[in-house]
Every structure is written in C-alpha cells, then in structure tokens.
N, C-alpha and C. Protein backbone atom coordinates (compact mmCIF):
# COMPACT_ATOMS: atom_id res chain seq x y z
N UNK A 1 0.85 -1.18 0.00
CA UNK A 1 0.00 0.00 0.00
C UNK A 1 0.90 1.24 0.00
N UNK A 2 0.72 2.51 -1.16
CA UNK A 2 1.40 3.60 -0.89
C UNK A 2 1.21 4.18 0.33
N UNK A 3 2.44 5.08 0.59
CA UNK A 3 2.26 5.99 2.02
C UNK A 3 1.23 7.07 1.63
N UNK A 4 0.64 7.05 2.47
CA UNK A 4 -0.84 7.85 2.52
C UNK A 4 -0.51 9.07 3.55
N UNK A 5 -0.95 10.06 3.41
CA UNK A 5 -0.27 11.53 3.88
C UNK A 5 -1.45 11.99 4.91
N UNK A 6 -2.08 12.14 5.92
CA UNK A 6 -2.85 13.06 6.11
C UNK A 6 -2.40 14.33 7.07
N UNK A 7 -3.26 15.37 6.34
CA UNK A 7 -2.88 16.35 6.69
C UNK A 7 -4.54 18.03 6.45
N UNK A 8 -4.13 18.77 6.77
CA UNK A 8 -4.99 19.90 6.50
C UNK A 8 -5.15 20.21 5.23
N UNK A 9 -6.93 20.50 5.16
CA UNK A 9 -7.49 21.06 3.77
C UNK A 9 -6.15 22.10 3.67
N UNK A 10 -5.98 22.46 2.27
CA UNK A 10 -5.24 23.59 1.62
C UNK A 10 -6.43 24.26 0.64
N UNK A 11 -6.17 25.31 0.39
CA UNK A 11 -7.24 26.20 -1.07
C UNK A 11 -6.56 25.23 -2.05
N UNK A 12 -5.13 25.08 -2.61
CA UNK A 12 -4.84 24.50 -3.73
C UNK A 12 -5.61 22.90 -4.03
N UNK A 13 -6.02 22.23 -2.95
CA UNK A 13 -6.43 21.28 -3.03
C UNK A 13 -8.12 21.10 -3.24
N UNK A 14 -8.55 22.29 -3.15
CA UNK A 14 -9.71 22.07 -3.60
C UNK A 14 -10.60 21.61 -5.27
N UNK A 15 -9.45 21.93 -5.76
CA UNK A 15 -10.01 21.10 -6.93
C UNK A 15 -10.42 20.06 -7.50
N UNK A 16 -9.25 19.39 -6.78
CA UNK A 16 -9.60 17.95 -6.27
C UNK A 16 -10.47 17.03 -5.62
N UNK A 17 -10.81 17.78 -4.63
CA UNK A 17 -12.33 17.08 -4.03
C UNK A 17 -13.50 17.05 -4.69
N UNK A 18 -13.42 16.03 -6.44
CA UNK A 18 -14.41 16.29 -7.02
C UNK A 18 -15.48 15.17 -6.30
N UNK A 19 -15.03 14.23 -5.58
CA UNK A 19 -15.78 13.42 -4.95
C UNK A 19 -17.20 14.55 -4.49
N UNK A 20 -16.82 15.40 -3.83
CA UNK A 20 -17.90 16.34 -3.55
C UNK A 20 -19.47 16.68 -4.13
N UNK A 21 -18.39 16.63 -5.50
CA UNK A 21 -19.39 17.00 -6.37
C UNK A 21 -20.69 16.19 -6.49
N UNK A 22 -20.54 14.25 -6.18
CA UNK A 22 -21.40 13.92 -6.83
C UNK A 22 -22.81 14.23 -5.96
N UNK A 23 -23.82 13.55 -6.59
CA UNK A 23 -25.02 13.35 -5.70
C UNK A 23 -25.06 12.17 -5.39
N UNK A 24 -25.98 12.14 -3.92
CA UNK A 24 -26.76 11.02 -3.13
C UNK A 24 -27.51 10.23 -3.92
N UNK A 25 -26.74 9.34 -3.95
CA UNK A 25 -27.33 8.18 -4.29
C UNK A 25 -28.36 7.20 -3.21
N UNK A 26 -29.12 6.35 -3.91
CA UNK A 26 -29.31 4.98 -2.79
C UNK A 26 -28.33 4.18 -2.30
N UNK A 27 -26.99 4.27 -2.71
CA UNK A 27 -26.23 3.06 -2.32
C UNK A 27 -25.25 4.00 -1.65
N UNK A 28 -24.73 4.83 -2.37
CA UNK A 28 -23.85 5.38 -1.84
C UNK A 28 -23.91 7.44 -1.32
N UNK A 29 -23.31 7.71 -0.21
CA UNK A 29 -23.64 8.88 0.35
C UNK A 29 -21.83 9.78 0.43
N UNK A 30 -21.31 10.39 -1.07
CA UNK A 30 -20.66 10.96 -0.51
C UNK A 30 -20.54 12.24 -0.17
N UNK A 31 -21.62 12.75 -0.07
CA UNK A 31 -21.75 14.01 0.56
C UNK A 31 -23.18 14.22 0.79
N UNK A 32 -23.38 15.23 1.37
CA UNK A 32 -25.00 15.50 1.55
C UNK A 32 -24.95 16.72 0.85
N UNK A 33 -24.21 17.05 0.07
CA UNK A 33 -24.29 18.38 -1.04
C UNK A 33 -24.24 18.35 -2.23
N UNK A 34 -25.68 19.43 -2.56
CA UNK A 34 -25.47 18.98 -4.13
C UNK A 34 -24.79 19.84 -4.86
N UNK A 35 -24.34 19.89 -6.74
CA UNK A 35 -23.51 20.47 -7.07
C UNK A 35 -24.12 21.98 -6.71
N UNK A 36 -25.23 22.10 -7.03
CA UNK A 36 -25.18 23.67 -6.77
C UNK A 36 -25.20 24.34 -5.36
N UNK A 37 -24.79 23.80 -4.47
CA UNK A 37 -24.47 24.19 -3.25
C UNK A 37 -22.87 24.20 -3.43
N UNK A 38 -21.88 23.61 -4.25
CA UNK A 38 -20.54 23.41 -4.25
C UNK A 38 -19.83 24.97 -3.11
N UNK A 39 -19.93 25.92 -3.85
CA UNK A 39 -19.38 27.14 -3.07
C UNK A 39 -19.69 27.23 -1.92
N UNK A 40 -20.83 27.36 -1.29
CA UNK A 40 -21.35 27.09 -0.10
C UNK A 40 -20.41 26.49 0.70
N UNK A 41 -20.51 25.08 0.26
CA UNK A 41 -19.44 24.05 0.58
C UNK A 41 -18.02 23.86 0.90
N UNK A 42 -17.55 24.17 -0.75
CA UNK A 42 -16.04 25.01 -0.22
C UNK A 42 -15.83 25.80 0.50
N UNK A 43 -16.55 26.75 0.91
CA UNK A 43 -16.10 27.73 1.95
C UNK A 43 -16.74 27.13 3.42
N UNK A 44 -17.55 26.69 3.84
CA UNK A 44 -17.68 25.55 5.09
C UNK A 44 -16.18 24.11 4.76
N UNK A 45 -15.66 23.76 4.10
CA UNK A 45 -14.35 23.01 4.33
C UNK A 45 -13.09 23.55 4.67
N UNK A 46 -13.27 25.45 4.05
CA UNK A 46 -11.96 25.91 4.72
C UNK A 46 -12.13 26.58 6.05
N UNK A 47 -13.21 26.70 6.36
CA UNK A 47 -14.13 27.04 7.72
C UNK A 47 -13.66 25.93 8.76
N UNK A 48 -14.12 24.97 8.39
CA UNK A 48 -14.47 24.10 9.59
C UNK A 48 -13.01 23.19 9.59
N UNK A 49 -12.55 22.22 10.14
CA UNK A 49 -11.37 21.35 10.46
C UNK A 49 -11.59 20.23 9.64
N UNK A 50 -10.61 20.18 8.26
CA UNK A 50 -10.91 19.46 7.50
C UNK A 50 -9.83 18.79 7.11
N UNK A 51 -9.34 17.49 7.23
CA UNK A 51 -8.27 17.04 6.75
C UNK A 51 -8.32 16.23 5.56
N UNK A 52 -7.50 15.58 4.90
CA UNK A 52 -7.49 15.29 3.59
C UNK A 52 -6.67 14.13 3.77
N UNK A 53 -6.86 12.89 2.50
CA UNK A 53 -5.90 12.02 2.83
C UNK A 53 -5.10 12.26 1.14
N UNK A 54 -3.75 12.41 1.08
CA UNK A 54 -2.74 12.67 -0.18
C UNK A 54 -2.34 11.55 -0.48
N UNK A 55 -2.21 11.21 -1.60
CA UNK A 55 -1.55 9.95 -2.17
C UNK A 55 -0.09 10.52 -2.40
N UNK A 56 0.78 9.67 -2.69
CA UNK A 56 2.45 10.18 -3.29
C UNK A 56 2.46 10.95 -4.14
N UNK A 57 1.64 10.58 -5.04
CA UNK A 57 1.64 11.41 -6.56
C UNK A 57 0.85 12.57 -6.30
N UNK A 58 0.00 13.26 -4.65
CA UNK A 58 -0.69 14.31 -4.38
C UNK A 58 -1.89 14.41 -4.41
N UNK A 59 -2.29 12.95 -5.41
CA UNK A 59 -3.89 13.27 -5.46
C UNK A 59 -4.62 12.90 -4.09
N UNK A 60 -5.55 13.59 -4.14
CA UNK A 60 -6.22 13.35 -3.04
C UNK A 60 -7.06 12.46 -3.07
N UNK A 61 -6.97 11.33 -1.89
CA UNK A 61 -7.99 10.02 -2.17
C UNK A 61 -9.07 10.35 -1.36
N UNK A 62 -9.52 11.45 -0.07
CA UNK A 62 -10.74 11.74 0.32
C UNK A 62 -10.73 12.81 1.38
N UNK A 63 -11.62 12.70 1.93
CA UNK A 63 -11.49 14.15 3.03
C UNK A 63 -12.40 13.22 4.18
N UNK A 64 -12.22 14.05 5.81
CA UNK A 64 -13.08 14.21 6.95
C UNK A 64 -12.87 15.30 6.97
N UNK A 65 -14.14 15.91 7.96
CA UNK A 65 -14.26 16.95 8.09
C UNK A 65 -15.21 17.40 9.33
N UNK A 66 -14.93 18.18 10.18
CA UNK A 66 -15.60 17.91 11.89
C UNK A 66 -15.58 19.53 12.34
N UNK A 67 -16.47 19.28 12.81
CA UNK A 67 -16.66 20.61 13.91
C UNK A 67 -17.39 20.48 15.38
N UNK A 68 -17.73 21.49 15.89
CA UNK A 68 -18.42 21.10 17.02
C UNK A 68 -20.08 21.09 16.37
N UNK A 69 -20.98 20.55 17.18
CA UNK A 69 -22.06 20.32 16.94
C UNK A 69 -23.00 21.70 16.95
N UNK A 70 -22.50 22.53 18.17
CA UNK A 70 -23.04 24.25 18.11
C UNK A 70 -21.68 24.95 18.47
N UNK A 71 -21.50 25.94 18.49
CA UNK A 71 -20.67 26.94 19.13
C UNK A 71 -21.17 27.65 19.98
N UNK A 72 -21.87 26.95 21.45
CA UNK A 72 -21.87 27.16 22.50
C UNK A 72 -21.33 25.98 23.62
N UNK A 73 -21.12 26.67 24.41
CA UNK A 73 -20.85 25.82 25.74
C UNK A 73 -20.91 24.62 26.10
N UNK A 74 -22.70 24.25 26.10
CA UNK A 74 -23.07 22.83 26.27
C UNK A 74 -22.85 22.18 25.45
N UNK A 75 -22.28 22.73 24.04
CA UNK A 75 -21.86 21.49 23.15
C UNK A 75 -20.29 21.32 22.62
N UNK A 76 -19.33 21.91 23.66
CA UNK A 76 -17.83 21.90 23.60
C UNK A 76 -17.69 21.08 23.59
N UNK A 77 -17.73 20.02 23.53
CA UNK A 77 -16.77 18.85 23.77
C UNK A 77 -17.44 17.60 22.73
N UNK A 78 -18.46 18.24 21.61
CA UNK A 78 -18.38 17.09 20.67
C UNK A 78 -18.77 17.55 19.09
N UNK A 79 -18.10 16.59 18.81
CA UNK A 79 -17.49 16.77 17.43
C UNK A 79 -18.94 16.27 16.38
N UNK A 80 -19.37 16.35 15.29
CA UNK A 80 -20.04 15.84 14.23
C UNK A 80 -18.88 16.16 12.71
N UNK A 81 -18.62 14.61 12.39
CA UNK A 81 -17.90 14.65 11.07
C UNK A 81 -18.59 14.12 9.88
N UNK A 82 -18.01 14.16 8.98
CA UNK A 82 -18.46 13.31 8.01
C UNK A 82 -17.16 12.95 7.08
N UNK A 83 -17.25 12.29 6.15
CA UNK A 83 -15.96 11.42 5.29
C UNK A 83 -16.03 11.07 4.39
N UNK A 84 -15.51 11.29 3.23
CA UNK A 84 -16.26 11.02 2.16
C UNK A 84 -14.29 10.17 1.70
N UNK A 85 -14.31 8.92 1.06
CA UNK A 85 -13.16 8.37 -0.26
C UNK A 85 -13.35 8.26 -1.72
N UNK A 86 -12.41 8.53 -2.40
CA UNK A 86 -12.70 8.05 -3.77
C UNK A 86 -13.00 7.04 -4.22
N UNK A 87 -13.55 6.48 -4.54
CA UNK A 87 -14.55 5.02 -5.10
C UNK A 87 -13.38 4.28 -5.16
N UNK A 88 -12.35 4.91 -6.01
CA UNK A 88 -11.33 4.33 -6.82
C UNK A 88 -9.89 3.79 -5.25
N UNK A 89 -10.08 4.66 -4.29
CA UNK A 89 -9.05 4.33 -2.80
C UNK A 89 -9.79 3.53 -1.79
N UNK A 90 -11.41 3.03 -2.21
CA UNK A 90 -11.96 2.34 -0.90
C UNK A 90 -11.35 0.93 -0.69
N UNK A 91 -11.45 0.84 0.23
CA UNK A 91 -10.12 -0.36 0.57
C UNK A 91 -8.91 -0.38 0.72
N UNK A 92 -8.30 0.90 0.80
CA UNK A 92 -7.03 0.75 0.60
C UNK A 92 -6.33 1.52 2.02
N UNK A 93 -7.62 1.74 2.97
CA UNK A 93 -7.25 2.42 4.41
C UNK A 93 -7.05 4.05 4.46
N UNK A 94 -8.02 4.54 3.55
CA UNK A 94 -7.69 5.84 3.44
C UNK A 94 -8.63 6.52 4.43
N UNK A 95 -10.08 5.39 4.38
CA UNK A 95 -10.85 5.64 5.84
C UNK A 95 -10.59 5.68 7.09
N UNK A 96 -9.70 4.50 6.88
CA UNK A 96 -9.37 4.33 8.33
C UNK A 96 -8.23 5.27 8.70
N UNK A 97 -7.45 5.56 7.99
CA UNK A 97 -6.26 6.79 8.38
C UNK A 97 -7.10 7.54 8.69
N UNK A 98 -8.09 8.53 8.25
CA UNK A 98 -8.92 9.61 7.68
C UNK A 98 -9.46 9.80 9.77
N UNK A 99 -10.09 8.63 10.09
CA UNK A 99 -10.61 8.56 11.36
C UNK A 99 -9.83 8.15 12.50
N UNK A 100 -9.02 7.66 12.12
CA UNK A 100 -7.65 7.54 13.27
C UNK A 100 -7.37 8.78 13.47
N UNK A 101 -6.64 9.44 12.75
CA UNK A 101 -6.33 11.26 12.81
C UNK A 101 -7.02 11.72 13.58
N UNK A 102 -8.06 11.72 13.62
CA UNK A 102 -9.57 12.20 13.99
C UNK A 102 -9.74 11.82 15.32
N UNK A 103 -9.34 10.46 15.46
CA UNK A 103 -9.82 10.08 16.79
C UNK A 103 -8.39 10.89 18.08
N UNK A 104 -7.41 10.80 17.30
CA UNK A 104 -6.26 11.12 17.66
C UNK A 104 -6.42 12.29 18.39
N UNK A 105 -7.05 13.91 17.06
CA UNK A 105 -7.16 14.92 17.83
C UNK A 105 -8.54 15.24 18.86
N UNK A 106 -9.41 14.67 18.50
CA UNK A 106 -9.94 14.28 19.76
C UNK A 106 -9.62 13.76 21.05
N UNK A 107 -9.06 13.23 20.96
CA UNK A 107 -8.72 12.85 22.66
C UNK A 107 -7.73 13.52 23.07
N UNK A 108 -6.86 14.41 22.32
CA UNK A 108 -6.24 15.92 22.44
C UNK A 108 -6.74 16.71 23.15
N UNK A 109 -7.95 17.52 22.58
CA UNK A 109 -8.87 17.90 22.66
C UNK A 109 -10.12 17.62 23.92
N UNK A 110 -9.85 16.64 24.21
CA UNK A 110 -10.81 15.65 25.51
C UNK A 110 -12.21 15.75 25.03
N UNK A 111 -12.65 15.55 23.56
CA UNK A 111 -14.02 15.54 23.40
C UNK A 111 -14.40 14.34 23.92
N UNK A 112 -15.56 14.59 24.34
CA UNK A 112 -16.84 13.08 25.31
C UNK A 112 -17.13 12.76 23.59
N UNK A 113 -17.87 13.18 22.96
CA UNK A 113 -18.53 12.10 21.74
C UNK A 113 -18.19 13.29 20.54
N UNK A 114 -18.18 12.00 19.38
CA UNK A 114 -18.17 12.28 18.53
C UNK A 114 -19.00 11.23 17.40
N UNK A 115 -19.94 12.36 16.53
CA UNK A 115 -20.97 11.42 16.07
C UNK A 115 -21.15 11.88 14.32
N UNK A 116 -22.03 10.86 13.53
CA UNK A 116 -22.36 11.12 12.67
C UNK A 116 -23.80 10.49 11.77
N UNK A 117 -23.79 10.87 10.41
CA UNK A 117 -25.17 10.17 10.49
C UNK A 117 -24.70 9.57 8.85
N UNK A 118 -25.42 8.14 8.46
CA UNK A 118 -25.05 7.39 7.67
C UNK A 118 -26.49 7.09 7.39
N UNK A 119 -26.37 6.78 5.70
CA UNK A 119 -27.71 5.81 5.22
C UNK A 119 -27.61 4.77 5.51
N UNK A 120 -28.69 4.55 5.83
CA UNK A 120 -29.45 2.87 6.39
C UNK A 120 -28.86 1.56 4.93
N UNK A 121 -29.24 2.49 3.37
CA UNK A 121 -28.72 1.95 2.28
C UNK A 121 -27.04 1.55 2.25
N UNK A 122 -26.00 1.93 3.45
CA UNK A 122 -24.89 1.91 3.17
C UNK A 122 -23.85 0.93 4.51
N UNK A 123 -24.66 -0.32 4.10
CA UNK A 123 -23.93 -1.57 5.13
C UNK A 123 -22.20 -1.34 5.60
N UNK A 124 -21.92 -0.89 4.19
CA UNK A 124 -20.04 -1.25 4.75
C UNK A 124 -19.53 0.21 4.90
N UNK A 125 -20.42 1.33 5.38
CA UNK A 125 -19.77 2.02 6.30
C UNK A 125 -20.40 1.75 7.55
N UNK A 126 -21.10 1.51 7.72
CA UNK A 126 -22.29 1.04 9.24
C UNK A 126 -21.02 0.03 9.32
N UNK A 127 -20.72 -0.57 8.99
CA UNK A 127 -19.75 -2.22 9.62
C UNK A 127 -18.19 -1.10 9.78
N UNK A 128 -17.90 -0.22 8.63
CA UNK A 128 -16.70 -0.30 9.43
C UNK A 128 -16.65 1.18 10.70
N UNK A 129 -17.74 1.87 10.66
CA UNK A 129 -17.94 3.40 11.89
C UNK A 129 -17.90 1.90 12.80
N UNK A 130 -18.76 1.04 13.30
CA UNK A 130 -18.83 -0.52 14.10
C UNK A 130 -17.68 -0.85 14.41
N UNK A 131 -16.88 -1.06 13.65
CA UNK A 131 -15.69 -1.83 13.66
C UNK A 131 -14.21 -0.91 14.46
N UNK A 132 -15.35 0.65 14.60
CA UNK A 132 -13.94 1.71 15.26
C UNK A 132 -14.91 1.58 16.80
N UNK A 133 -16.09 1.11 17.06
CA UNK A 133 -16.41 1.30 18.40
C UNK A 133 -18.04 2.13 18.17
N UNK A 134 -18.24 2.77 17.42
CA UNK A 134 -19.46 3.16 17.07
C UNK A 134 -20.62 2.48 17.27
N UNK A 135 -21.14 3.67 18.04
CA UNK A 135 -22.93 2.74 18.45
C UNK A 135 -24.19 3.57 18.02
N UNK A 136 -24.84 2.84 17.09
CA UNK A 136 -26.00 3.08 16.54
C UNK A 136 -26.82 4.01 18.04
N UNK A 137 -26.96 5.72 18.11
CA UNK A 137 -27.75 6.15 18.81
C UNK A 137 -29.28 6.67 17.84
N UNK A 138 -29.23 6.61 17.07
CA UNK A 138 -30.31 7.35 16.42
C UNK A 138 -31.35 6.56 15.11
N UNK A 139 -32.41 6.37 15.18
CA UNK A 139 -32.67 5.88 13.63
C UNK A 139 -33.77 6.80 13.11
N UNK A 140 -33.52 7.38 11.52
CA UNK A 140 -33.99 8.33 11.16
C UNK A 140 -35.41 7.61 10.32
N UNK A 141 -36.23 7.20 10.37
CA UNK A 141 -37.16 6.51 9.25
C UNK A 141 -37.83 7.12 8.15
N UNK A 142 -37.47 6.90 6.98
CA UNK A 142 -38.00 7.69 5.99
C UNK A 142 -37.70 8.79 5.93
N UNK A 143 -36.13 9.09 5.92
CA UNK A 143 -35.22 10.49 6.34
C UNK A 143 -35.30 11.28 4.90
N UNK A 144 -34.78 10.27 3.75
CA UNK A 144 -34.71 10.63 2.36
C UNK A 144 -35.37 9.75 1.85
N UNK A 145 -36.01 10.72 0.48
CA UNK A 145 -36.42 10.09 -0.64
C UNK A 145 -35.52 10.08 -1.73
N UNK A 146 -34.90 9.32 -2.01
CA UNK A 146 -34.07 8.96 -3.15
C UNK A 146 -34.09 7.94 -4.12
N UNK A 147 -34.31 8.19 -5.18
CA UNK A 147 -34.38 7.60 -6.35
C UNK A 147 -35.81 6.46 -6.42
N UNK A 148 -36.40 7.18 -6.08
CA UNK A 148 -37.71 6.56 -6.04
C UNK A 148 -38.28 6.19 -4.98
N UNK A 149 -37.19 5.89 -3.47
CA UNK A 149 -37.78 5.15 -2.51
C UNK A 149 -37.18 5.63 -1.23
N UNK A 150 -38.24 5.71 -0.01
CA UNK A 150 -37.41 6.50 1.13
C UNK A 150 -36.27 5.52 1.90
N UNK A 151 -35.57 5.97 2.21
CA UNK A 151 -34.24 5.42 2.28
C UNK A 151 -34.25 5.89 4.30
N UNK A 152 -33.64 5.24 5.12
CA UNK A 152 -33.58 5.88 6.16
C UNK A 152 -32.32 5.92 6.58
N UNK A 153 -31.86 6.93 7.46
CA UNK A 153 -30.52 7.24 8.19
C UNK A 153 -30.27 6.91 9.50
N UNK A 154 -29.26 6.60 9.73
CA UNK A 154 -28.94 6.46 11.10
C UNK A 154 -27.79 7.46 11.62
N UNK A 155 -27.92 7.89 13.04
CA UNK A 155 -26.80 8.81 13.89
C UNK A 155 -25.99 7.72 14.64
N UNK A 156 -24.60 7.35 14.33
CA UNK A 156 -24.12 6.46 15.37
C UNK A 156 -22.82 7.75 16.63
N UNK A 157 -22.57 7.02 17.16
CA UNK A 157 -21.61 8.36 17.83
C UNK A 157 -20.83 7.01 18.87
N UNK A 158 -19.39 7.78 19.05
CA UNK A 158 -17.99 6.99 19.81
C UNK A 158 -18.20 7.91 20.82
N UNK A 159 -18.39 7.53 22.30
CA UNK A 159 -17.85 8.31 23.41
C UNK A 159 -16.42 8.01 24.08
N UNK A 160 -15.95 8.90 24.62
CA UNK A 160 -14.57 9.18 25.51
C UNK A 160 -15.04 9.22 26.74
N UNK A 161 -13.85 8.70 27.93
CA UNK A 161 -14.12 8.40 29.05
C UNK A 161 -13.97 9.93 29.89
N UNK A 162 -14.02 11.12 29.37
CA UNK A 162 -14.11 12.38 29.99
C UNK A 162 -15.04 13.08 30.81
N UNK A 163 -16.60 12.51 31.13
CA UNK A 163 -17.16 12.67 31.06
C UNK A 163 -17.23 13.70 32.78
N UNK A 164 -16.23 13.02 33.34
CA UNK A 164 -15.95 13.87 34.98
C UNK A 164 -15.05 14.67 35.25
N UNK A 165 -14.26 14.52 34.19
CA UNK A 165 -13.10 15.52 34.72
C UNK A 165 -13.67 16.99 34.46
C-alpha cells in the first residue's frame, strides 16, 4: 500500500475534491451536497477542520471533516464529522487513516462524543464506523427520498471516558 499523507485542507487542493461534487445516491452517500451548493461548501471546508488524505503522486484520495455540533458551551466537547473516499481508494485504508487522525485529535482535545449520520442503504460504512467502536444512537425513518424510494438514516456516535473531569 502507498504511504498515505494526512494532513490539513489547503485552497490549492480544492479542486480535487471532485468526490464532492457527486449526488446522493441509494447506495452510496458521498456528501450530503449537491452540485449547486458546491461554493457554499467550499467555503464551510476551509471554515471548519478538515483534513485530507494525499496519495504520493498528491492526489487526493478523500477528506473528513468535523466541527463542534453548536458553538456554544453545552456542546464543547463534541465533534459531528463526516468522510467522504474516492470510489477508486476504498479499501485501501484511506478511511481508516482519515478517522484515526480524527480520533487522535480528539482525545487531544478531551471531546466526550463524537458522532455522525449514515444511510441505512450503506452496510459497509455502518460495519466499518462498528468496527472503530461506534454505536447506533439514532434511527432516522424515511429520512430521504431517493431515487424513487425512502431510504432511512442512522446517527451512530464513539464516546470518551471524559465525562468527569
């Protein structure tokens, strides 16, 4: 497997995140934005804490991207991300770097939870958010209608043992 880089969104790298671009599918969710929201978008990725995973050759194989849930008080200490890979890098641990990082500056940070929300249509990210410790808190029923049929979402979220200090 090449060495895989992660590191902070850059402006130069935004071109690259055409993954962005696509739309929600039934099977697959890599973004919840559509193209004509793109600007919107780009400017919430150089906003918010967004890291990127670089291949050798620079291309970028995907992004996370996290903030706090509000920017007040009662909600300091947790994160909501999301993650999107290139079709073409799944399997190749660019996820799992992508959320290691992640988990890393979190517990930096001493966030209690960190959560997100996934289609019900999308088994092998539900198995692998599962496979980092993730527990199904939420089920959305009939969240989206997509491509003919309502599709539902789920919120899973990882807690940290911070909860007293």
């Amino acid at each position: 497997m090449p060495k895989i880089v992660i590191r902070s969104v850059r402006q130069e790298d935004l071109p690259s995140l055409d993954i962005d671009t696509k739309v929600m599918t039934i099977n697959e969710d890599p973004n919840r934005v559509f193209p004509a929201d793109y600007d919107e978008f780009v400017h919430r990725l150089l906003k918010v804490s967004t890291l990127v995973a670089v291949a050798p050759q620079g291309k970028i194989l995907g992004f996370l991207d996290y903030s706090y849930v509000l920017p007040i008080e009662m909600h300091g200490k947790q994160w909501n991300f999301e993650v999107a890979v290139d079709q073409a890098a799944q399997g190749l641990g660019v996820g799992k770097k992508l959320l290691q990082h992640l988990l890393v500056n979190a517990q930096a940070e001493k966030i209690v939870k960190i959560s997100l929300r996934v289609l019900g249509t999308n088994p092998n990210a539900i198995g692998f958010y599962e496979h980092f410790g993730f527990q199904q808190e939420g089920h959305y029923k009939k969240e989206f209608f997509l491509n003919g049929r309502w599709v539902d979402d789920y919120q899973y979220a990882l807690y940290y043992p911070y909860l007293n200090e």
